[in-house]
N, C-alpha and C. Protein backbone atom coordinates (compact mmCIF):
# COMPACT_ATOMS: atom_id res chain seq x y z
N UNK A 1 101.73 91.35 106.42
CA UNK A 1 102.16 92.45 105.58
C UNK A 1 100.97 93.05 104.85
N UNK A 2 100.45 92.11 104.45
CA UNK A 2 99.27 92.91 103.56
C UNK A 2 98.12 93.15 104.22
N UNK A 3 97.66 92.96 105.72
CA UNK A 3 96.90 93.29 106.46
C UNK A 3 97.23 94.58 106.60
N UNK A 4 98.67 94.87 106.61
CA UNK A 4 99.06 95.84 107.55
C UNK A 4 98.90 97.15 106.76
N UNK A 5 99.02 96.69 105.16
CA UNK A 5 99.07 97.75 104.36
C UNK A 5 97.78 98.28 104.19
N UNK A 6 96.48 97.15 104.67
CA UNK A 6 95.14 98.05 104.72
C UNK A 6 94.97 98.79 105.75
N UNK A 7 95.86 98.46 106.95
CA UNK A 7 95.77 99.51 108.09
C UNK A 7 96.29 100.89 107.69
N UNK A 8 97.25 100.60 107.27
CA UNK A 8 97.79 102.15 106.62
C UNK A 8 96.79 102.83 105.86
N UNK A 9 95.83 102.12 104.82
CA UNK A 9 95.32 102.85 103.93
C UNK A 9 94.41 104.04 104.45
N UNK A 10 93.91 103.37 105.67
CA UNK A 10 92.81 103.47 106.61
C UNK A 10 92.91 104.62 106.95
N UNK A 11 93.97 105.71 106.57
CA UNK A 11 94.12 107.01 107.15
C UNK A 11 94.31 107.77 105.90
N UNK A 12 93.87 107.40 105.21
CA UNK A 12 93.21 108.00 103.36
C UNK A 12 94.57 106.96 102.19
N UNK A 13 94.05 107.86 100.93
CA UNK A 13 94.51 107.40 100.28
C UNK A 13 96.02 107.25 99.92
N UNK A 14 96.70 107.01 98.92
CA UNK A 14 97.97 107.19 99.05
C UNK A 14 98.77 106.34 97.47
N UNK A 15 99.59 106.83 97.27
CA UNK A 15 100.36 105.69 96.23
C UNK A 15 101.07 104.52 96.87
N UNK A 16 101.23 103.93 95.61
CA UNK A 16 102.29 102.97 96.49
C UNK A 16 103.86 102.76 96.89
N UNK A 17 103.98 104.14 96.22
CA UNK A 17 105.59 105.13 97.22
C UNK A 17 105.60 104.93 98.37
N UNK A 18 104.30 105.95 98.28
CA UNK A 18 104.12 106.77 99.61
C UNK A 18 103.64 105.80 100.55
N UNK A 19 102.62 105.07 100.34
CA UNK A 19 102.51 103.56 101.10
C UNK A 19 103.33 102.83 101.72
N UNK A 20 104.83 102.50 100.32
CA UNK A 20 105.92 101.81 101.12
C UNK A 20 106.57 102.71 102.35
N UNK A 21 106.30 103.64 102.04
CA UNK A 21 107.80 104.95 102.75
C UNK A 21 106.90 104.90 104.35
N UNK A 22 105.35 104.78 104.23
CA UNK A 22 104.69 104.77 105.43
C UNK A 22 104.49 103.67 106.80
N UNK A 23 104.88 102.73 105.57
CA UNK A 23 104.81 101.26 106.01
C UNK A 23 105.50 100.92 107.45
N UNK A 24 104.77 100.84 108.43
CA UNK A 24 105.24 100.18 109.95
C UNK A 24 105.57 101.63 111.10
N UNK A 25 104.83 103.00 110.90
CA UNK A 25 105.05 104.07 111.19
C UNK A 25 106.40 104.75 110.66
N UNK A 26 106.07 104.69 109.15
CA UNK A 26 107.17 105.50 108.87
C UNK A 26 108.76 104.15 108.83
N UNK A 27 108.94 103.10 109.08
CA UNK A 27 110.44 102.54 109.12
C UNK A 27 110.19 102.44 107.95
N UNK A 28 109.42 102.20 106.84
CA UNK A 28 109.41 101.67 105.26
C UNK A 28 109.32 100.05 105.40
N UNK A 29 109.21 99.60 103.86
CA UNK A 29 109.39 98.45 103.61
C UNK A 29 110.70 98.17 103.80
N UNK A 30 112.03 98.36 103.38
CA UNK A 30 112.92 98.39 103.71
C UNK A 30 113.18 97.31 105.13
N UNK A 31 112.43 98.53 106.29
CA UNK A 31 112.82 97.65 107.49
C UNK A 31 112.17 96.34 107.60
N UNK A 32 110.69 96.58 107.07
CA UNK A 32 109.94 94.84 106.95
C UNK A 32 111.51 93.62 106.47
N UNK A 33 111.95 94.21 105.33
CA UNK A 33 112.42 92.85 104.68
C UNK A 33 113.73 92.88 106.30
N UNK A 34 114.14 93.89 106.46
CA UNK A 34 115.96 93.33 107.89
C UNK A 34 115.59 92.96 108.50
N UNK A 35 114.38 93.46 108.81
CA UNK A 35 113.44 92.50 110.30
C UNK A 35 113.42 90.98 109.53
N UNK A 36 112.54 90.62 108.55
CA UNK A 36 112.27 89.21 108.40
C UNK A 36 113.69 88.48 108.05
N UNK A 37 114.70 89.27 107.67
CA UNK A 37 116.54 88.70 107.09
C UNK A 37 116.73 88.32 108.66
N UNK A 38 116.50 89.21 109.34
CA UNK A 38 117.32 88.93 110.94
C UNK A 38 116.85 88.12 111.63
N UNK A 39 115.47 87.69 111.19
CA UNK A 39 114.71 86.61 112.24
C UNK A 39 115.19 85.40 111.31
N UNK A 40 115.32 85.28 110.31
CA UNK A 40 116.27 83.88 109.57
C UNK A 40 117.34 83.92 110.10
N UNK A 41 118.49 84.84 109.94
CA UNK A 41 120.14 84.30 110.54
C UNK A 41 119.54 83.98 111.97
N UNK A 42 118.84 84.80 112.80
CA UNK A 42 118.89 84.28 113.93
C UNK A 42 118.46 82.95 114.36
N UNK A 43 117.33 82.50 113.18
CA UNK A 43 116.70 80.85 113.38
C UNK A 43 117.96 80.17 112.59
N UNK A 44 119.26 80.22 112.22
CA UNK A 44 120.42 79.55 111.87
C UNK A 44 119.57 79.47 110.32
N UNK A 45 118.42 80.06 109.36
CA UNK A 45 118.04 79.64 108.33
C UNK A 45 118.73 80.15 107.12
N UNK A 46 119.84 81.08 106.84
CA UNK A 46 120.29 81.47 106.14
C UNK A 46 121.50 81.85 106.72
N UNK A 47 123.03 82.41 105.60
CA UNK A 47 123.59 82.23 105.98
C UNK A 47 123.78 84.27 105.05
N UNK A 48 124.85 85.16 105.81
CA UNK A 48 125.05 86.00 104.81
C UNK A 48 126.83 86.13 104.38
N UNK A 49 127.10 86.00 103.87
CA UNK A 49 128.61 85.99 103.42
C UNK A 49 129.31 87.26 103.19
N UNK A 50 128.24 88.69 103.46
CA UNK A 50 128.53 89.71 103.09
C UNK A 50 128.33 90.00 101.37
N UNK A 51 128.62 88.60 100.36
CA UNK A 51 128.06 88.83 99.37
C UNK A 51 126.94 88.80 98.73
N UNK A 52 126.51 87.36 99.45
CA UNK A 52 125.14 86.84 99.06
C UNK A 52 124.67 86.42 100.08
N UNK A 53 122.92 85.68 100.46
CA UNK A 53 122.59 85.04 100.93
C UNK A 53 122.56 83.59 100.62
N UNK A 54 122.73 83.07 101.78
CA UNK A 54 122.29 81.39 101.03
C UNK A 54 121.75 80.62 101.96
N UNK A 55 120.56 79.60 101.45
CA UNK A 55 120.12 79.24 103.07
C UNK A 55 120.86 78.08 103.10
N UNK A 56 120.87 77.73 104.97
CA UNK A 56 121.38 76.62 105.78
C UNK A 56 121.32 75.70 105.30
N UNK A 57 121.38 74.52 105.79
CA UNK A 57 120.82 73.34 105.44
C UNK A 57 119.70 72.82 106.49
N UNK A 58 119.80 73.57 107.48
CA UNK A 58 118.24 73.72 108.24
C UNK A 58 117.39 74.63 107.69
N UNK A 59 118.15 75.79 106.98
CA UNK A 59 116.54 76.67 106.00
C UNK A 59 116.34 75.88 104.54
N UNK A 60 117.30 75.22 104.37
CA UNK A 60 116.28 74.11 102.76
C UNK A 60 116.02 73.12 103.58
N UNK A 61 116.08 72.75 104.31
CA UNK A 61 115.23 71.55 104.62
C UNK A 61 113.58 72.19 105.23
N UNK A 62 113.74 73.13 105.51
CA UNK A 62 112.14 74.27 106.11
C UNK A 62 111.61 74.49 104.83
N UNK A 63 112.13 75.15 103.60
CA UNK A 63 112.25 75.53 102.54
C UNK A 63 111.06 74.90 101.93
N UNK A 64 111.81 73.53 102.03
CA UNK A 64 111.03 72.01 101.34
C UNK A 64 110.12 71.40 102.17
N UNK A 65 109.90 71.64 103.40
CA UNK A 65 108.61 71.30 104.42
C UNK A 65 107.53 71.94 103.75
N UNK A 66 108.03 73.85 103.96
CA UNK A 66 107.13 74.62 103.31
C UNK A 66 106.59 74.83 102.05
N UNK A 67 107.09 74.38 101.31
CA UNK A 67 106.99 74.12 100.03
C UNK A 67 105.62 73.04 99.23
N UNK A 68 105.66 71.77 100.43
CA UNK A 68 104.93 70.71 100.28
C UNK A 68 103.53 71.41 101.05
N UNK A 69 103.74 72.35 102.21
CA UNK A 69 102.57 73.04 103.00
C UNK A 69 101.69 73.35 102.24
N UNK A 70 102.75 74.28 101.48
CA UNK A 70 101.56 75.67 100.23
C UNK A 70 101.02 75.14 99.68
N UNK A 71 101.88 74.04 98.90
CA UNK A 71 100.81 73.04 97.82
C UNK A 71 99.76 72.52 98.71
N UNK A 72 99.68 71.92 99.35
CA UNK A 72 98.95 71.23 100.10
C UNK A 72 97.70 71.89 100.44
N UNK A 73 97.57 73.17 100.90
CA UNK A 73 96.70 73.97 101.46
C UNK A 73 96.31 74.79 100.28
N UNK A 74 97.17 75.03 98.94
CA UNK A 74 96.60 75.85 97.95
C UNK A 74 97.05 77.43 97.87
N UNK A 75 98.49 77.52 98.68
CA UNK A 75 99.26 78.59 98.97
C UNK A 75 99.69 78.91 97.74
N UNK A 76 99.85 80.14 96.89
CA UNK A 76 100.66 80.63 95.72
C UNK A 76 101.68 81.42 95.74
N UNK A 77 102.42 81.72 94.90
CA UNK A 77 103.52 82.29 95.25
C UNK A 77 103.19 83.81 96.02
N UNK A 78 104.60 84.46 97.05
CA UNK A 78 104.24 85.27 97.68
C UNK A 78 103.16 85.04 99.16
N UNK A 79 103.02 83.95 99.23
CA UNK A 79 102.28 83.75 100.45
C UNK A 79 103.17 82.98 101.31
């Protein structure tokens, strides 16, 4: 994601509206997050109820793998 947002920059400047709204040729951020929602239900890692999300009990158990990763390697939040 944040590679991608220096690729964008790369064709001048911009806010960070106009940045999001540009983001992935024009789909927005928006589509980043359904794309990454849809590749979880599809790995069974979350569940959607139409109200909320909630993860599996195969996405907290990933959750908590990943969790011990970040620390481990020095990952902070957002990474």
């Amino acid at each position: 994601f944040s590679m991608q947002l220096l690729v964008e920059l790369e064709s001048g400047p911009s806010s960070a509206r106009g940045l999001a709204g540009r983001y992935a040729g024009g789909r927005g951020v928006d589509w980043l997050l359904e794309k990454r929602l849809s590749g979880l239900d599809a790995g069974q890692l979350i569940d959607d109820d139409g109200d909320a999300l909630r993860s599996t009990p195969r996405g907290q158990r990933l959750a908590r793998i990943s969790a011990i990763y970040k620390t481990l390697v020095g990952i902070g939040a957002g990474g």
